[in-house]
C-alpha atoms as a PDB file:
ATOM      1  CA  UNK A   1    -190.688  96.691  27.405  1.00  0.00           C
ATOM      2  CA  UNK A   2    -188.686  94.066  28.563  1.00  0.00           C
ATOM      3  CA  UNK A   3    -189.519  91.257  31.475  1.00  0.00           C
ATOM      4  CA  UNK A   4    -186.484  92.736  33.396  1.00  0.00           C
ATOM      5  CA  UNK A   5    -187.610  96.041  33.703  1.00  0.00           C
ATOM      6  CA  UNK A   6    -190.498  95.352  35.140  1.00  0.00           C
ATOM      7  CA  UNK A   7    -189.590  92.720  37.782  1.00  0.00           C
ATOM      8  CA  UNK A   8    -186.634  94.894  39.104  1.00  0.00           C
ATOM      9  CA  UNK A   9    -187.682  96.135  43.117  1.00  0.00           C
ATOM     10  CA  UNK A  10    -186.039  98.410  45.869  1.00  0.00           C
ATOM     11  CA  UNK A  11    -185.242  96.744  49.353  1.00  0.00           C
ATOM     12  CA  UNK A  12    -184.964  98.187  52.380  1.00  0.00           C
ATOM     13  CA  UNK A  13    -184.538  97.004  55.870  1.00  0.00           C
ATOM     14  CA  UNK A  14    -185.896  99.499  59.128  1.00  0.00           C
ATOM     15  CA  UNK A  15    -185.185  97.900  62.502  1.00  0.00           C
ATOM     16  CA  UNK A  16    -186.044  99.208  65.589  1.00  0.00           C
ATOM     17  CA  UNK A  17    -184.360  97.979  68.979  1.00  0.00           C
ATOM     18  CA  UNK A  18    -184.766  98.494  72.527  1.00  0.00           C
ATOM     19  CA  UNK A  19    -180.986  98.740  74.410  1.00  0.00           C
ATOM     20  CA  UNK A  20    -180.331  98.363  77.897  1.00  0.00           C
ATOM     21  CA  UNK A  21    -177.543  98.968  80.245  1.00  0.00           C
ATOM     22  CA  UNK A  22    -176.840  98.815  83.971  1.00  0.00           C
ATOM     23  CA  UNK A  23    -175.537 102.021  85.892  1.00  0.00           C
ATOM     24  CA  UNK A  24    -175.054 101.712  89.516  1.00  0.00           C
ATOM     25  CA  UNK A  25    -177.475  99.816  89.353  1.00  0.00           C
ATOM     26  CA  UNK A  26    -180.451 101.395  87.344  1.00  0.00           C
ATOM     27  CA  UNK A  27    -181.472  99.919  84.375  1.00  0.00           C
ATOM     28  CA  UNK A  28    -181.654 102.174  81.434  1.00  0.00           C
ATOM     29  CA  UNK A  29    -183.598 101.916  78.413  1.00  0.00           C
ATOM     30  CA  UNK A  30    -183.130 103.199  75.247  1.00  0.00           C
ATOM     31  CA  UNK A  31    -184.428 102.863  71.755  1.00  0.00           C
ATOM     32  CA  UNK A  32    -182.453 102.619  68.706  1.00  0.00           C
ATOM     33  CA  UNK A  33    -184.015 103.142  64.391  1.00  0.00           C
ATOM     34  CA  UNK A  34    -181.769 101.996  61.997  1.00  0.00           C
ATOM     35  CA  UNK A  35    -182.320 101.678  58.216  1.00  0.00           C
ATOM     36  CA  UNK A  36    -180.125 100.524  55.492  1.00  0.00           C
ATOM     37  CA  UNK A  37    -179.526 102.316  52.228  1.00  0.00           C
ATOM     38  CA  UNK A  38    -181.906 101.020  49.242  1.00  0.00           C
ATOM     39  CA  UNK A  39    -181.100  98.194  47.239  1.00  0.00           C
ATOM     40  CA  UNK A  40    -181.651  97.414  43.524  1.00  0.00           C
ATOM     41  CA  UNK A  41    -182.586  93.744  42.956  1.00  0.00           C
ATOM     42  CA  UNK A  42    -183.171  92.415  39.500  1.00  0.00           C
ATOM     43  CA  UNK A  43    -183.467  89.384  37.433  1.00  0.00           C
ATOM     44  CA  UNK A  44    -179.384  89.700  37.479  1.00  0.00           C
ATOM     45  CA  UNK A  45    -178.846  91.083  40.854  1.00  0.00           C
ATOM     46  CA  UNK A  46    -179.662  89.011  44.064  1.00  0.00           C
ATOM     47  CA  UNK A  47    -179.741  90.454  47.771  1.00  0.00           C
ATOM     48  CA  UNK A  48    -176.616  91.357  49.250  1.00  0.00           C
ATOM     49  CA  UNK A  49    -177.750  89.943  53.127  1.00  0.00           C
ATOM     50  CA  UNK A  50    -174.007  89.937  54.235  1.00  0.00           C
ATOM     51  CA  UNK A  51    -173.981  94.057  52.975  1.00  0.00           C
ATOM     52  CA  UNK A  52    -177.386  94.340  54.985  1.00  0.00           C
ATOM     53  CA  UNK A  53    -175.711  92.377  57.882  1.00  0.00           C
ATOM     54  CA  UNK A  54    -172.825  94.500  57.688  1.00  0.00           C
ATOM     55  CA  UNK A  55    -174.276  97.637  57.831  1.00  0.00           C
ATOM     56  CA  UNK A  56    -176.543  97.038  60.467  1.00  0.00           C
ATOM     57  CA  UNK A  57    -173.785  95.966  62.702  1.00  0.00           C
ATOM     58  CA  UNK A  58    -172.299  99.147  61.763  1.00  0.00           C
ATOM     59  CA  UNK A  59    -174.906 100.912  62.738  1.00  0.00           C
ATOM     60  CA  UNK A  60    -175.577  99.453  65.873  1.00  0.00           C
ATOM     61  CA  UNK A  61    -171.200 100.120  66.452  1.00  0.00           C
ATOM     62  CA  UNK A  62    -172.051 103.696  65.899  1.00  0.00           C
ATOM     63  CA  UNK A  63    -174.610 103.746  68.219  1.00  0.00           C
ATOM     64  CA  UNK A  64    -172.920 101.908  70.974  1.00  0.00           C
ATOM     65  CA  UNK A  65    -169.350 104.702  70.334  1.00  0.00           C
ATOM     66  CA  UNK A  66    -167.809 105.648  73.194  1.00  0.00           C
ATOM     67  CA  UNK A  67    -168.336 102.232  75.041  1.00  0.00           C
ATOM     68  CA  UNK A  68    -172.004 103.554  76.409  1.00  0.00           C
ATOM     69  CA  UNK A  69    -172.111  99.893  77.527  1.00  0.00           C
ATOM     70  CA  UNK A  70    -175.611  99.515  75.716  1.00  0.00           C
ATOM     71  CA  UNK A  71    -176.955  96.087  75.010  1.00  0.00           C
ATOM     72  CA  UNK A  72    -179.609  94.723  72.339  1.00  0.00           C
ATOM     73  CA  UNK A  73    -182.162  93.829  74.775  1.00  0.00           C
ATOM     74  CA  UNK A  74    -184.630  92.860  71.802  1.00  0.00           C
ATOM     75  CA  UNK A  75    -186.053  93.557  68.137  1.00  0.00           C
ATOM     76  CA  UNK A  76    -189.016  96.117  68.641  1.00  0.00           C
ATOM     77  CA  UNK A  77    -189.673  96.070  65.263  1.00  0.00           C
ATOM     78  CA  UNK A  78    -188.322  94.618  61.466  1.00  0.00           C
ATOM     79  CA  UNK A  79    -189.674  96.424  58.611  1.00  0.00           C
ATOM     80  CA  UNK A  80    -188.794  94.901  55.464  1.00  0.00           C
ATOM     81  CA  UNK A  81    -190.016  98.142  52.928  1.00  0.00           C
ATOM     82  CA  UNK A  82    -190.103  96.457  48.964  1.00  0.00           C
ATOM     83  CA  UNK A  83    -190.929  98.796  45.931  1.00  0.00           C
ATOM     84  CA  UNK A  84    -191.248  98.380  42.368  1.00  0.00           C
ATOM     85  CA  UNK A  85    -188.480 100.203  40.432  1.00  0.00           C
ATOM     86  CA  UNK A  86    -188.676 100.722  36.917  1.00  0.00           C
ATOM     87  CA  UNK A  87    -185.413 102.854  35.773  1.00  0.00           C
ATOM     88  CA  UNK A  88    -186.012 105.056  32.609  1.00  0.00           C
ATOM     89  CA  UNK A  89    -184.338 103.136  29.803  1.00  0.00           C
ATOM     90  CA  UNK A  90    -183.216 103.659  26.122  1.00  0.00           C
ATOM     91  CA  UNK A  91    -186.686 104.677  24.097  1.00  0.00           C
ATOM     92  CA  UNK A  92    -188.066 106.187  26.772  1.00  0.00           C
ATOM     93  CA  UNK A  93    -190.611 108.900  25.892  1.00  0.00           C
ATOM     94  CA  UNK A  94    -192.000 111.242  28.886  1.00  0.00           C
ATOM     95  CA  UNK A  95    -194.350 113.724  28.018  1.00  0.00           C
ATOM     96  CA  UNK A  96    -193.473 117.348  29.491  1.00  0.00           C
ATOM     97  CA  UNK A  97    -196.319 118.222  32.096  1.00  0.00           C
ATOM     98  CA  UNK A  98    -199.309 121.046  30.447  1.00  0.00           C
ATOM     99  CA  UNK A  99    -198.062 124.010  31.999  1.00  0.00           C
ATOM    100  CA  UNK A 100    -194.246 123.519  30.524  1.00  0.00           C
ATOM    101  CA  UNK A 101    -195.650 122.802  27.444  1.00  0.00           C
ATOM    102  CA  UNK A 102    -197.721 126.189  27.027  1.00  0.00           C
ATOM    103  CA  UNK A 103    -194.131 128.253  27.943  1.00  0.00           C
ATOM    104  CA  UNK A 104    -192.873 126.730  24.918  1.00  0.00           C
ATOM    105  CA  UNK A 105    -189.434 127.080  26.218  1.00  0.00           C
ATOM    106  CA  UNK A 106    -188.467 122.658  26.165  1.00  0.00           C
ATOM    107  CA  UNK A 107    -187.813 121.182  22.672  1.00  0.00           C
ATOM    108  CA  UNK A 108    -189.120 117.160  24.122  1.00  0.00           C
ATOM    109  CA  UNK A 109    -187.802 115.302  21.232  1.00  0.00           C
ATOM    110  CA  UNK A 110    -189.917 112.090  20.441  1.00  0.00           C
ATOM    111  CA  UNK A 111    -187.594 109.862  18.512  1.00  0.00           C
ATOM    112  CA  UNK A 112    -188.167 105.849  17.549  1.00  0.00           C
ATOM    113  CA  UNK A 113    -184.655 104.500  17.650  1.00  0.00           C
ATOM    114  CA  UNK A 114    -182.035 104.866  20.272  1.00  0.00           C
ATOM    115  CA  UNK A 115    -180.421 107.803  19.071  1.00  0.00           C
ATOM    116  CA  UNK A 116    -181.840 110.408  21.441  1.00  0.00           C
ATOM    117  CA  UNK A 117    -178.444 112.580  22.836  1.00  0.00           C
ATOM    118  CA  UNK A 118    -177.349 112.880  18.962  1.00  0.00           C
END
């Protein structure tokens, strides 16, 4: 197995924020979760911040629609969620679980080269 592989990761950003906005003058408070869509960083791959900064702001747009006048009043909370990702590859043998095999009804072809969908 190569280095690669194995130092590839998933990020993910989860921000919560408290909003506020004045009408007539009570103060409203709301809270807003946000979370951006996975990404795949590897040894060739570095994180896209201004894609993470984008869609946040996009977010936050969507939240805000119809000019609800809602401000960012402050961060509640930044989760920064990192997992270890290790994509299935060429030579990739997975052994069918104990209750398919006893069906016999898979043919799980164990090959040694890279030849597996001939």
């Amino acid at each position: 197995m190569c280095d690669c592989v194995c130092r590839s990761i998933r990020v993910q950003i989860q921000p919560t924020a408290s909003f506020t906005r004045d009408v007539e003058g009570d103060v409203q408070h709301v809270v807003g979760y946000f979370q951006t869509m996975p990404q795949l960083i590897t040894s060739s791959t570095d994180l896209d911040i201004d894609g993470i900064r984008s869609s946040l702001d996009s977010q936050v747009d969507h939240f805000n629609a119809r000019w609800s006048g809602f401000t960012i009043d402050r961060i509640l909370e930044f989760t920064l969620v990192i997992t270890k990702y290790r994509p299935f590859h060429g030579r990739t043998y997975i052994l069918s679980p104990k209750w398919l095999q006893k069906k016999h009804c898979v043919v799980n072809v164990r090959n040694e080269d890279e030849k597996c969908f001939l």
